[in-house]
Protein backbone atom coordinates (compact mmCIF):
# COMPACT_ATOMS: atom_id res chain seq x y z
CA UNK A 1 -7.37 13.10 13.09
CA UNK A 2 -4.99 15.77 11.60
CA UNK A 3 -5.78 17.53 8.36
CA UNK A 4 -3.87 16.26 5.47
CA UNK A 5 -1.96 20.01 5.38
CA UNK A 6 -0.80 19.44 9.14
CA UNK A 7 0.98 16.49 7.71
CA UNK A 8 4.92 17.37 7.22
CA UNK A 9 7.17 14.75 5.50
CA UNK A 10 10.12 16.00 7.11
CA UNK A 11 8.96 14.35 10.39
CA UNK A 12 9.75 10.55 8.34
CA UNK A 13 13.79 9.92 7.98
CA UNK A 14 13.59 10.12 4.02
CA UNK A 15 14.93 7.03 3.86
CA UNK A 16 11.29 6.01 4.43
CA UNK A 17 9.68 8.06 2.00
CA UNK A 18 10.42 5.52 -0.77
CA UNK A 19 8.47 3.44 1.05
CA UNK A 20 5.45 5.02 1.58
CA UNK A 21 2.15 5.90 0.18
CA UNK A 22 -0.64 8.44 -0.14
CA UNK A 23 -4.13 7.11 -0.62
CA UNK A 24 -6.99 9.12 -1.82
CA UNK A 25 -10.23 8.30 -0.35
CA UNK A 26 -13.44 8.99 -2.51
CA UNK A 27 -16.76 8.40 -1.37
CA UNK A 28 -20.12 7.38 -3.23
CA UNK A 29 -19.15 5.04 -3.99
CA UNK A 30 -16.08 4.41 -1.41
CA UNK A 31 -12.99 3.66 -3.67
CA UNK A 32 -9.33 4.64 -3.13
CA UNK A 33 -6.66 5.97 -5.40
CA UNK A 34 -2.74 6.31 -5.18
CA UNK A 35 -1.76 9.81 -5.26
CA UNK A 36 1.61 8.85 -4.53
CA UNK A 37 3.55 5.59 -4.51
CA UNK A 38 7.01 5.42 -3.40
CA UNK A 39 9.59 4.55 -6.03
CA UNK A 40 11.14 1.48 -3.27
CA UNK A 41 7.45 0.08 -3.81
CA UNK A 42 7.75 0.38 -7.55
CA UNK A 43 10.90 -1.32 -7.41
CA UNK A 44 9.64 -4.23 -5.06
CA UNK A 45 6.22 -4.92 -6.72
CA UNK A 46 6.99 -4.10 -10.33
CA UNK A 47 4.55 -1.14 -10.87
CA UNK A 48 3.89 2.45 -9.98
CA UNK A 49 0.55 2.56 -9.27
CA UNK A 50 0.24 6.61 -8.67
CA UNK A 51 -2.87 7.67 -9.93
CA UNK A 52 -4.61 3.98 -10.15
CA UNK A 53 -7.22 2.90 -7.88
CA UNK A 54 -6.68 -0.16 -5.97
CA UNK A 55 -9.08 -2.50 -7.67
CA UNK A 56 -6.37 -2.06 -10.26
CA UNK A 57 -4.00 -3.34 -8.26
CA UNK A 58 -2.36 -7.12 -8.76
CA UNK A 59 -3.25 -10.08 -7.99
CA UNK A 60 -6.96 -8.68 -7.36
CA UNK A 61 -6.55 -11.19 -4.04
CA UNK A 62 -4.27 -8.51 -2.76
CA UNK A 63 -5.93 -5.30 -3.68
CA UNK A 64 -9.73 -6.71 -2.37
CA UNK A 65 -7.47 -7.30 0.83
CA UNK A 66 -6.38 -3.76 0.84
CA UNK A 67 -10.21 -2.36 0.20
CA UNK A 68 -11.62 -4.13 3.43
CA UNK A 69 -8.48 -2.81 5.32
CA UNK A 70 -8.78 0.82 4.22
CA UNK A 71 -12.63 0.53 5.10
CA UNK A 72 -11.94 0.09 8.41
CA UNK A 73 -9.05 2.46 8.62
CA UNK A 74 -11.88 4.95 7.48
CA UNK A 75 -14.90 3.36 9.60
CA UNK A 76 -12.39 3.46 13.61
CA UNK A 77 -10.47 6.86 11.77
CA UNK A 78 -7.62 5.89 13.71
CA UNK A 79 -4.04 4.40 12.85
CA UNK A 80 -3.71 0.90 11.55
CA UNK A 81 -1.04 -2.15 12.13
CA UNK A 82 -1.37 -4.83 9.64
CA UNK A 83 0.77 -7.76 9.49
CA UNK A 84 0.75 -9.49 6.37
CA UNK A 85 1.04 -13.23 5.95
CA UNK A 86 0.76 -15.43 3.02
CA UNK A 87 2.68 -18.10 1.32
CA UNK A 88 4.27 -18.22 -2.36
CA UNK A 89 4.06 -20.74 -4.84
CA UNK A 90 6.77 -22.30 -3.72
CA UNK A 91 5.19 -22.54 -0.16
CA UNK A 92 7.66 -19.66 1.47
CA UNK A 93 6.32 -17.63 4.51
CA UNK A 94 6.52 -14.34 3.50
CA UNK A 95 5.58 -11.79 6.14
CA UNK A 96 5.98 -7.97 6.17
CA UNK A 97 4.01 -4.95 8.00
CA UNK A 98 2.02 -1.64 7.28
CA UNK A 99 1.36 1.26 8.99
CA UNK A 100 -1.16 3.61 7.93
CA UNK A 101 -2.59 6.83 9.18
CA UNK A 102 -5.59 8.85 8.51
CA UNK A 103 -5.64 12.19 7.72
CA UNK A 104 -9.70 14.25 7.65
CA UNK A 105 -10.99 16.75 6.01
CA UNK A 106 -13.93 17.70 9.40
CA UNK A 107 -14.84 14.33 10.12
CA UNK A 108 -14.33 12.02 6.68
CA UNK A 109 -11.17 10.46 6.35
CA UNK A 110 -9.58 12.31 2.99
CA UNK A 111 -6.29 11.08 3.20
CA UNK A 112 -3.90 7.66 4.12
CA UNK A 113 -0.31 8.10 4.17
CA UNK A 114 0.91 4.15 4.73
CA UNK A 115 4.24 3.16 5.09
CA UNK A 116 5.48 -0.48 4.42
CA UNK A 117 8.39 -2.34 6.23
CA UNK A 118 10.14 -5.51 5.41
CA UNK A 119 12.73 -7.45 7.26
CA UNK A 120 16.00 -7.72 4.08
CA UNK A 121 15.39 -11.56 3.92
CA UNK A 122 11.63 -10.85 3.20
CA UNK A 123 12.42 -8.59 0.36
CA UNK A 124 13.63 -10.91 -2.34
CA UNK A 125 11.08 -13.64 -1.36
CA UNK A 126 8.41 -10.58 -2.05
CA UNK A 127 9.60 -9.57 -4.86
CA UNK A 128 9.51 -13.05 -6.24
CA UNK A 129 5.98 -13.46 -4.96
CA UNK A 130 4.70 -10.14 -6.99
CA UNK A 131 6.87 -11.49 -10.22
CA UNK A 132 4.88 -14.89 -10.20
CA UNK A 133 1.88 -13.88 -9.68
CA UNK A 134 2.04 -11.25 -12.56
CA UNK A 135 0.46 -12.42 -16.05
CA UNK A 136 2.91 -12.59 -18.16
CA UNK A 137 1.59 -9.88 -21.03
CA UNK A 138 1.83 -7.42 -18.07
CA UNK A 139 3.69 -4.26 -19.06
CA UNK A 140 6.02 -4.67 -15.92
CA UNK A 141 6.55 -8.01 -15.38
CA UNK A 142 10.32 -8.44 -14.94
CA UNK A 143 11.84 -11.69 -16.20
């Protein structure tokens, strides 16, 4: 695994930075935190979570599926597809793919840098998805 300083951004086309994000992996206990969350996310699921953990993040459905995913990433230490299925309320298919990469500090996993990818026609139907399944006192819930 490469050291988190042997990453360099320029090797993404920036058009992909927007999409991506850093994780920051703490141990004892294991939890994860956003140290950087790419403003197209922000845009797509209604919240910046830079600097929040992942059990913070919404519906808690989603970010337990995230915590058993980064635990493995973390357990193999090597890259990770996931495809991403799940339906919407109003029974939609919406389907859409991460990549993420570890980065180590020795042997430990310190870093992921994950980058997201939608097909256009999946966007909207995510966006909706993230929009419904926000309560509705949350601070970005878009009407």
């Amino acid at each position: 695994m490469p050291s988190w300083q042997d990453w360099d951004w320029m090797q993404l086309p920036t058009s992909a930075i927007p999409w991506c994000t850093v994780v920051d992996v703490k141990r004892d206990p294991l939890s994860f935190y956003y140290r950087f969350w790419g403003s197209s996310r922000t845009n797509l699921y209604g919240m910046d979570y830079t600097g929040k953990s992942i059990s913070e993040v919404k519906p808690q459905t989603i970010g337990n599926k995230i915590f058993i995913e980064y635990a493995q990433l973390i357990e193999h230490k090597t890259p990770q597809f996931v495809i991403t299925e799940k339906f919407t309320t109003d029974a939609s298919l919406i389907t859409y793919q991460m990549l993420r990469f570890p980065f180590s500090a020795e042997t430990h996993v310190t870093q992921i840098l994950e980058l997201s990818a939608y097909i256009d026609t999946e966007l909207k139907k995510v966006h909706g998805y993230y929009h419904d399944v926000l309560p509705e006192d949350h601070p970005h819930k878009r009407d």
